[in-house]
Protein backbone atom coordinates (compact mmCIF):
# COMPACT_ATOMS: atom_id res chain seq x y z
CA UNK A 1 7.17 95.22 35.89
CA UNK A 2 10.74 94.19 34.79
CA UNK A 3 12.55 91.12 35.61
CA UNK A 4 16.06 90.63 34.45
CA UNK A 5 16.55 86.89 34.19
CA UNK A 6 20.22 86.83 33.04
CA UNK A 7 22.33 89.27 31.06
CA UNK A 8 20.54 89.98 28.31
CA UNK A 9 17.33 88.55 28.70
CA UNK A 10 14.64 91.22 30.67
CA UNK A 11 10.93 89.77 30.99
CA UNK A 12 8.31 92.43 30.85
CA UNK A 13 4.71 91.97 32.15
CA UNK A 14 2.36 95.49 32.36
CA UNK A 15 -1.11 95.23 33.88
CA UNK A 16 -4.10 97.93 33.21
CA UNK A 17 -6.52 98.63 36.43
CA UNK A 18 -9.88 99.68 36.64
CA UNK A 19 -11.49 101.34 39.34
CA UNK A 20 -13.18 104.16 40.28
CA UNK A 21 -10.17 106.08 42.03
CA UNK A 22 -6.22 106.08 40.71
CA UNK A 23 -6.05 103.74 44.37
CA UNK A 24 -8.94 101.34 43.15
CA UNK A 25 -7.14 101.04 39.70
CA UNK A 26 -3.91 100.69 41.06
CA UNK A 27 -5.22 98.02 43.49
CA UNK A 28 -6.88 95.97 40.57
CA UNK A 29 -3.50 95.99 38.49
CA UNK A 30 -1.99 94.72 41.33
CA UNK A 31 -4.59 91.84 41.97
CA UNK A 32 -4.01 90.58 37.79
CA UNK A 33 -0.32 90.66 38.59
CA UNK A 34 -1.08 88.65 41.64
CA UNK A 35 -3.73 86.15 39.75
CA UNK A 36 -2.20 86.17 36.13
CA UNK A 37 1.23 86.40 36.10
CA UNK A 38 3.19 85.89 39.87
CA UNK A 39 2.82 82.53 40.55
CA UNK A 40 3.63 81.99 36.99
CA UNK A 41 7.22 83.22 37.61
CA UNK A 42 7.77 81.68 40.60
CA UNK A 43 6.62 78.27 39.84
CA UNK A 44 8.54 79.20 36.20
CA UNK A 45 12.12 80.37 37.30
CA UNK A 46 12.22 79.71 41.16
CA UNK A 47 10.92 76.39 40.63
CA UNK A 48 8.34 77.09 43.11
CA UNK A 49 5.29 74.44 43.27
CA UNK A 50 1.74 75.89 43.73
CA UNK A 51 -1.77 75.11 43.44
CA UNK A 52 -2.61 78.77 40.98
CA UNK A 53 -0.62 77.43 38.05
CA UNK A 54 -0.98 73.88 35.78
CA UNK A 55 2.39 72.55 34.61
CA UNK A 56 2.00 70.73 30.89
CA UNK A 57 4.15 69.28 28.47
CA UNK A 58 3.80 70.83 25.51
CA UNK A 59 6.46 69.63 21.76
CA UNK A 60 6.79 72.92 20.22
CA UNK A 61 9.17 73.40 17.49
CA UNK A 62 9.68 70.03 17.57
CA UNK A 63 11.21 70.19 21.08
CA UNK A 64 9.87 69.02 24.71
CA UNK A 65 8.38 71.87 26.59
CA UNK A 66 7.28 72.83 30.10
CA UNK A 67 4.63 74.85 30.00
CA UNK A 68 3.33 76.94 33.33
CA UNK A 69 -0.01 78.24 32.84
CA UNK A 70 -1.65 81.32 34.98
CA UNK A 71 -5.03 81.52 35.46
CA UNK A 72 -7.33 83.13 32.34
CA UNK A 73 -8.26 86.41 33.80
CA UNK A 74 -11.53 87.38 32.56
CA UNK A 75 -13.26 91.30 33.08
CA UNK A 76 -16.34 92.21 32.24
CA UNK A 77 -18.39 95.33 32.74
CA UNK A 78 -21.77 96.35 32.59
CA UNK A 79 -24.48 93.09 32.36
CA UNK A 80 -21.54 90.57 29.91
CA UNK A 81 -21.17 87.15 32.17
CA UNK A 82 -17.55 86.13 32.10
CA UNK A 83 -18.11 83.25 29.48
CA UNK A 84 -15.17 80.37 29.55
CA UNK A 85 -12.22 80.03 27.49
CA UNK A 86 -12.92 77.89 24.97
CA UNK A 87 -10.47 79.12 22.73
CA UNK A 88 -7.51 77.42 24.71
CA UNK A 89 -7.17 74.62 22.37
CA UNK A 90 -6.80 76.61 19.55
CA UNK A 91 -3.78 77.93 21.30
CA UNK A 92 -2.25 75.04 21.95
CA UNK A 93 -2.54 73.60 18.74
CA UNK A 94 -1.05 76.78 17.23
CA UNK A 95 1.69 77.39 19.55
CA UNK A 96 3.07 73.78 19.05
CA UNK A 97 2.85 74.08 15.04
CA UNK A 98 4.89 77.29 15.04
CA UNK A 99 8.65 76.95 15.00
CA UNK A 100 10.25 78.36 18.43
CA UNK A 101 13.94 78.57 19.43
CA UNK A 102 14.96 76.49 22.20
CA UNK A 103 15.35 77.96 25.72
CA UNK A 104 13.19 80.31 27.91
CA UNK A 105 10.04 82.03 26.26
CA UNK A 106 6.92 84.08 27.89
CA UNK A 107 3.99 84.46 25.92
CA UNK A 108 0.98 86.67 26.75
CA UNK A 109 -2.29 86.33 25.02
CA UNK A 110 -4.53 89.18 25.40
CA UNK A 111 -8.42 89.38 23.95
CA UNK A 112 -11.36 92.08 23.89
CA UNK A 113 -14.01 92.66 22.61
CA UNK A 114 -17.74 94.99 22.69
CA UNK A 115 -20.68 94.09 22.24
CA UNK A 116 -19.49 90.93 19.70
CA UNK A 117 -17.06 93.48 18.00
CA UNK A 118 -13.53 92.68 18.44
CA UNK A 119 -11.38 95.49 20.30
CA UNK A 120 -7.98 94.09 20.84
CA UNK A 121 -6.26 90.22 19.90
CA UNK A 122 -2.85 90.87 21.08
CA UNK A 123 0.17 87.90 21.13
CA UNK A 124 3.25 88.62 22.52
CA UNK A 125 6.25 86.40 22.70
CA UNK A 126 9.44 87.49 24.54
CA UNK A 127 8.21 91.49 25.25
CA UNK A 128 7.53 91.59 21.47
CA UNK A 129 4.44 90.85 18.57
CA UNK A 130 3.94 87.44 17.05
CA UNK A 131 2.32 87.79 14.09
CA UNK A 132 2.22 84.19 12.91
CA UNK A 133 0.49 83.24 16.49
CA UNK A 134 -1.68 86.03 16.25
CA UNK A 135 -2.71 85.03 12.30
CA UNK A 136 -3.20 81.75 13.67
CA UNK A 137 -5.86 82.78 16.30
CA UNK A 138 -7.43 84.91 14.76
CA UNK A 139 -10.49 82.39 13.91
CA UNK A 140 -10.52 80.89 17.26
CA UNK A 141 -13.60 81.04 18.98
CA UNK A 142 -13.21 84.07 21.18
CA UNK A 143 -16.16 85.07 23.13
CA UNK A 144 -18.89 87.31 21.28
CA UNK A 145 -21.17 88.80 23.54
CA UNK A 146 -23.08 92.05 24.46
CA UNK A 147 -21.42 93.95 27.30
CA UNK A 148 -17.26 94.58 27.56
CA UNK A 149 -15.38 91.15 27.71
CA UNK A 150 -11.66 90.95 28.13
CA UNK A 151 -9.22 87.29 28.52
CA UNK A 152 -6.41 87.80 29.72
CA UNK A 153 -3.52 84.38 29.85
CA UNK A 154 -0.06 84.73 30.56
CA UNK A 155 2.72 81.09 30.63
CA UNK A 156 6.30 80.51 30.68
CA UNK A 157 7.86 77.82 28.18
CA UNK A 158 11.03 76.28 29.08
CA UNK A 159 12.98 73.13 26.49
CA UNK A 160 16.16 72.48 25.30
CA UNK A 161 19.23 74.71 25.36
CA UNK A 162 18.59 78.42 26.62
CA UNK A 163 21.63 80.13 24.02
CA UNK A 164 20.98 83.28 26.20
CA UNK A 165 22.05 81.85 29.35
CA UNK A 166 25.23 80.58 27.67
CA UNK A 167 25.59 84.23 26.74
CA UNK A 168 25.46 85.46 30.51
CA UNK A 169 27.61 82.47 31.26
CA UNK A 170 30.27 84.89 30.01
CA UNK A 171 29.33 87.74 32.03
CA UNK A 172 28.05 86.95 35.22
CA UNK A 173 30.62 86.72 36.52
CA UNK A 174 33.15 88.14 33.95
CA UNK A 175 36.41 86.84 32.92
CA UNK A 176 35.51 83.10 33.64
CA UNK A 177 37.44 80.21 32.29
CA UNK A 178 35.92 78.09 29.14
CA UNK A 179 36.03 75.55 31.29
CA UNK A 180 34.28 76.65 33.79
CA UNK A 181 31.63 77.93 31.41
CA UNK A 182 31.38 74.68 29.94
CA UNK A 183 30.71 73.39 33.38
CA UNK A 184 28.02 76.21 33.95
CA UNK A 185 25.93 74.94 30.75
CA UNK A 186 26.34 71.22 31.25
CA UNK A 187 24.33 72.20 34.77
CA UNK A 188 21.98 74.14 32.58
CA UNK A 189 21.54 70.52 30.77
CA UNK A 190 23.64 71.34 27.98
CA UNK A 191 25.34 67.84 26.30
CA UNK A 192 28.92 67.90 26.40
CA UNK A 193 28.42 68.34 22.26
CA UNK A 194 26.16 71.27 23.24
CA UNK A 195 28.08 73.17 25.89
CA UNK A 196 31.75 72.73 23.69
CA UNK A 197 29.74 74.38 20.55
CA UNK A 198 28.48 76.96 22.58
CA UNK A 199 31.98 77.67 24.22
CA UNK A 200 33.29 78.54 21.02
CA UNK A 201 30.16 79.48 18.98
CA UNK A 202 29.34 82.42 21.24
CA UNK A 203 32.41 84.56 21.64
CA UNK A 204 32.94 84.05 17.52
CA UNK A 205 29.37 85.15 16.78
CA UNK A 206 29.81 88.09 18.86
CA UNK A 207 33.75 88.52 17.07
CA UNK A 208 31.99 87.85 13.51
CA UNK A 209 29.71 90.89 14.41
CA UNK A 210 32.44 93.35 14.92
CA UNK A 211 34.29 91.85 11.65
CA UNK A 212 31.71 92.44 9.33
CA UNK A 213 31.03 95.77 10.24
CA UNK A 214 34.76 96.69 8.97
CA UNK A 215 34.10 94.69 5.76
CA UNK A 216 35.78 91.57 6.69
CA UNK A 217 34.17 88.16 5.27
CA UNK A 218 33.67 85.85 8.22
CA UNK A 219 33.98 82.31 8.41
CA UNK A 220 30.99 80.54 7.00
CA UNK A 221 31.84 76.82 8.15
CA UNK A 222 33.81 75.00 11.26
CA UNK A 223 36.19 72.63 11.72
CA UNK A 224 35.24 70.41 14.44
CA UNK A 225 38.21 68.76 15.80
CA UNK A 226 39.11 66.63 18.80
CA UNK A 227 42.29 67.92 20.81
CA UNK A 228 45.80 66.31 20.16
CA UNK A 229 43.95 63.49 18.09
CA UNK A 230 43.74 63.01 14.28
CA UNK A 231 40.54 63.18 11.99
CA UNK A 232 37.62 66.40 11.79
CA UNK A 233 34.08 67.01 10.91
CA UNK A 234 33.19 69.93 8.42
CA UNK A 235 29.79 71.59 8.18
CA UNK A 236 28.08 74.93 7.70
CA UNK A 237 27.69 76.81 10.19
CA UNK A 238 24.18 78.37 9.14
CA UNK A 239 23.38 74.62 9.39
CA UNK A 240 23.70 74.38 13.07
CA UNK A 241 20.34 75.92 15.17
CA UNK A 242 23.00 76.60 18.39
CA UNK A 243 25.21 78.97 15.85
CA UNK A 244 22.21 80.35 14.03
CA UNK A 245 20.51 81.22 17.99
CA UNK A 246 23.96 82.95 18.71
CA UNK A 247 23.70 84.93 16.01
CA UNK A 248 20.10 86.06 16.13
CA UNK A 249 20.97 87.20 19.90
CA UNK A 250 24.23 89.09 19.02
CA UNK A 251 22.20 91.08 16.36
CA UNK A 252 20.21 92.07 19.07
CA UNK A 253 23.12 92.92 21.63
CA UNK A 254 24.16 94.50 18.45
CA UNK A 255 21.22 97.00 18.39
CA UNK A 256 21.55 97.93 22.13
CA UNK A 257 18.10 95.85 23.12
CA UNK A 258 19.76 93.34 25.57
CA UNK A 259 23.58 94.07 26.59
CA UNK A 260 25.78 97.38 27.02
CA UNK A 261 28.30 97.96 24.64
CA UNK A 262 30.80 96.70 27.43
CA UNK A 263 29.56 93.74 27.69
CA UNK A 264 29.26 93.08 23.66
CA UNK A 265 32.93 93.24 23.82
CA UNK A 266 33.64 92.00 26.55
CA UNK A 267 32.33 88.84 25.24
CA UNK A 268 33.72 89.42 21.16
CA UNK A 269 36.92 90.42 22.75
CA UNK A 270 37.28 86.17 23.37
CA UNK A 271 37.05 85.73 19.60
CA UNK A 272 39.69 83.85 17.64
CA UNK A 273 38.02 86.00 14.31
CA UNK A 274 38.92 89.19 16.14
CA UNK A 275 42.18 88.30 17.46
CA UNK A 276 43.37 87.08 14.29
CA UNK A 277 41.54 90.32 12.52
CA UNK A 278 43.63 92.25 14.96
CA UNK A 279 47.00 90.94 14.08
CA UNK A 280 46.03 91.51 10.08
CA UNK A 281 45.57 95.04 10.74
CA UNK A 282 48.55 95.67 12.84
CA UNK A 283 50.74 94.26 10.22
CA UNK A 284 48.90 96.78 7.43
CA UNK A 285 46.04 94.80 6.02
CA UNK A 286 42.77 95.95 4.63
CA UNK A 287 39.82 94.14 6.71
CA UNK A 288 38.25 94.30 2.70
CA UNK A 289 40.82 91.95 1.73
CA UNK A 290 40.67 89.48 4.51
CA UNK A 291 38.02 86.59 4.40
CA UNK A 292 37.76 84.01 7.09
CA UNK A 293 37.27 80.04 5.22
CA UNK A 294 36.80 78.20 8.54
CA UNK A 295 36.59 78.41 12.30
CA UNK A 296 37.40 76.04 14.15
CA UNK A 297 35.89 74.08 17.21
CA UNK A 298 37.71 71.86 19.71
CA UNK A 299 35.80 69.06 21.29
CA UNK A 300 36.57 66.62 23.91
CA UNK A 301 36.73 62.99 23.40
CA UNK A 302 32.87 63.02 24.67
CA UNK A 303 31.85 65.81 22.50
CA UNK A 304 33.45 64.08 19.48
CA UNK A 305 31.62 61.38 19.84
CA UNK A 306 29.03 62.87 19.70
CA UNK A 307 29.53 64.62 17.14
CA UNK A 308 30.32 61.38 15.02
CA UNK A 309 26.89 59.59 16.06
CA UNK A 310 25.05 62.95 14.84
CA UNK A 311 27.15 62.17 11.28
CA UNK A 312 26.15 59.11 11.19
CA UNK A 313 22.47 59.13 12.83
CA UNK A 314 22.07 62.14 9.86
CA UNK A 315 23.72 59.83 7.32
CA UNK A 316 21.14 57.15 8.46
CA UNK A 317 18.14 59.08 8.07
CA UNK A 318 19.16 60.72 4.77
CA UNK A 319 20.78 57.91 2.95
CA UNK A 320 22.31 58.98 -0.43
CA UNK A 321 20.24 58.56 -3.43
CA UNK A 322 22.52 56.56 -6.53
CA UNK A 323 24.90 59.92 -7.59
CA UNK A 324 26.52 60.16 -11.17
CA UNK A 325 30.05 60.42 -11.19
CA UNK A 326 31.22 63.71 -10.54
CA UNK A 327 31.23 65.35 -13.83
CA UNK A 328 29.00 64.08 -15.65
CA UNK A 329 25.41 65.64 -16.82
CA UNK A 330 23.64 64.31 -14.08
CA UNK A 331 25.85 65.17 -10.83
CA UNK A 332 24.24 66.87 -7.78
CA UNK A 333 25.74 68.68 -5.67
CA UNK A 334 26.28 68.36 -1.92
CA UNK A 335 23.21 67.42 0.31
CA UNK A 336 23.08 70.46 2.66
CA UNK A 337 22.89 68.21 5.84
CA UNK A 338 25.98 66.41 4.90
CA UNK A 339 29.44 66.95 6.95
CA UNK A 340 32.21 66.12 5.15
């Protein structure tokens, strides 16, 4: 089963059968869909309330999390009792120490084993392995009995800002205004900081994609600057979690596992990078020659305040230890969290 969520983001959930016909398989695949995984989604992305799922609130990656839960789907065959999941803790307590990017996840946990000999302990996050999870349950106390015994759990985490929806903000539909995008994420629950970062972040990461590939150095820090008014911030871009999301998706757009090659530029096509690129090599220059010092970021009175109270609420939390003069034996450089 596939389930396109947005542009770029396609959920994939496979059930096995068993049976004693192809129709008695078929009809048992059907019924762990139904039990495991269904009201999951529903509950999950329609918002949908029902009595087959438990909603928790989960901090994972240091961020608030809903968490919708599916039944544990036990099989057994031959004389093995289904025993309970008493390994569910351990999951929790592993999930929430593992660092996880903010937005929409699905995680399915899969366990078997014969006769007290483990077959399969399978964790998948987002359609694909995670090996730290898996490492980390690997001494949980699965069940080890005689007989064929199989768990089976499958939940939805949602928390914080989805960087793939802000993606399909520019796609579906095309051609829409930044305005209107930034009016798309702020109903997603985006800050104004949030959704103005995103605005720009997205079509540059995609623009900083195509730029490297011709050999062009791209801009490794922004300018964050309030429109017609005095005064910026400076900082790193690799610093930022929104930019370093963006990225980590366009890589993937990049490799043809979430957008058409359309749509990739579709989306880079809106980057200042590339436009500027475009003009160097029009008027003759090598994209070798050409490195990019700063992007920069316009923010609205909101979103540059903002802005300003993360300076200083980072400031506050980090205060400056007593610095040599610049130049002298003992100088240090920089703290990495700084803007400046």
């Amino acid at each position: 089963m596939e389930v396109e969520l947005w542009a770029g983001r396609v959920l994939v959930e496979s059930f096995a059968g068993m049976g004693a016909s192809p129709i008695e398989a078929r009809q048992s695949a059907y019924q762990s869909f139904a039990s495991g995984s269904l009201h999951v989604l529903l509950g999950a992305l329609l918002n949908a309330p029902c009595e087959h799922i438990t909603v928790e609130e989960w901090n994972v990656g240091g961020i608030p999390r809903r968490v919708f839960l599916g039944q544990v789907l036990a099989r057994t065959m031959g004389e093995a009792e289904a025993p309970q999941p008493e390994w569910f803790d351990s999951l929790k307590g592993a999930v929430a120490s593992l660092p996880l990017t903010p937005g929409t996840h699905w995680l399915r946990i899969f366990f078997a084993q014969r006769d007290a000999e483990v077959m399969k302990l399978e964790c998948l996050l987002d359609n694909e392995e995670w090996p730290e999870l898996q490492r980390a349950l690997a001494e949980a106390p699965w069940p080890r009995v005689q007989g064929f015994v199989s768990h089976r759990l499958f939940l939805v985490l949602q928390g914080g800002v989805d960087v793939s929806r802000a993606v399909a903000a520019f796609l579906e539909p095309p051609n829409r205004d930044f305005d209107e995008i930034r009016e798309v994420l702020r109903a997603q629950g985006a800050s104004a900081l949030e959704s103005e970062k995103l605005v720009s972040y997205i079509p540059e990461a995609f623009g900083c994609a195509v730029a490297s590939d011709l050999g062009v150095k791209p801009p490794v820090e922004a300018n964050y600057i309030q429109w017609n008014a005095p005064g910026l911030h400076k900082a790193l871009l690799a610093h930022d979690p929104l930019w370093r999301e963006a990225v980590r998706l366009v890589r993937l757009a990049a490799a043809g596992k979430t957008l058409t090659g359309d749509q990739f530029m579709a989306i880079a096509s809106r980057s200042s990078v590339l436009d500027a690129l475009n003009k160097a090599l029009h008027s003759g220059s090598d994209p070798k020659d050409l490195e990019f010092i700063a992007m920069s970021v316009v923010l609205s009175p909101e979103g540059m305040r903002a802005m300003t109270q993360e300076v200083e609420a980072l400031a506050a939390a980090n205060p400056p230890a007593q610095v040599p003069e610049q130049g002298s034996a003992g100088a240090s450089k920089r703290p990495w969290w700084k803007f400046w």
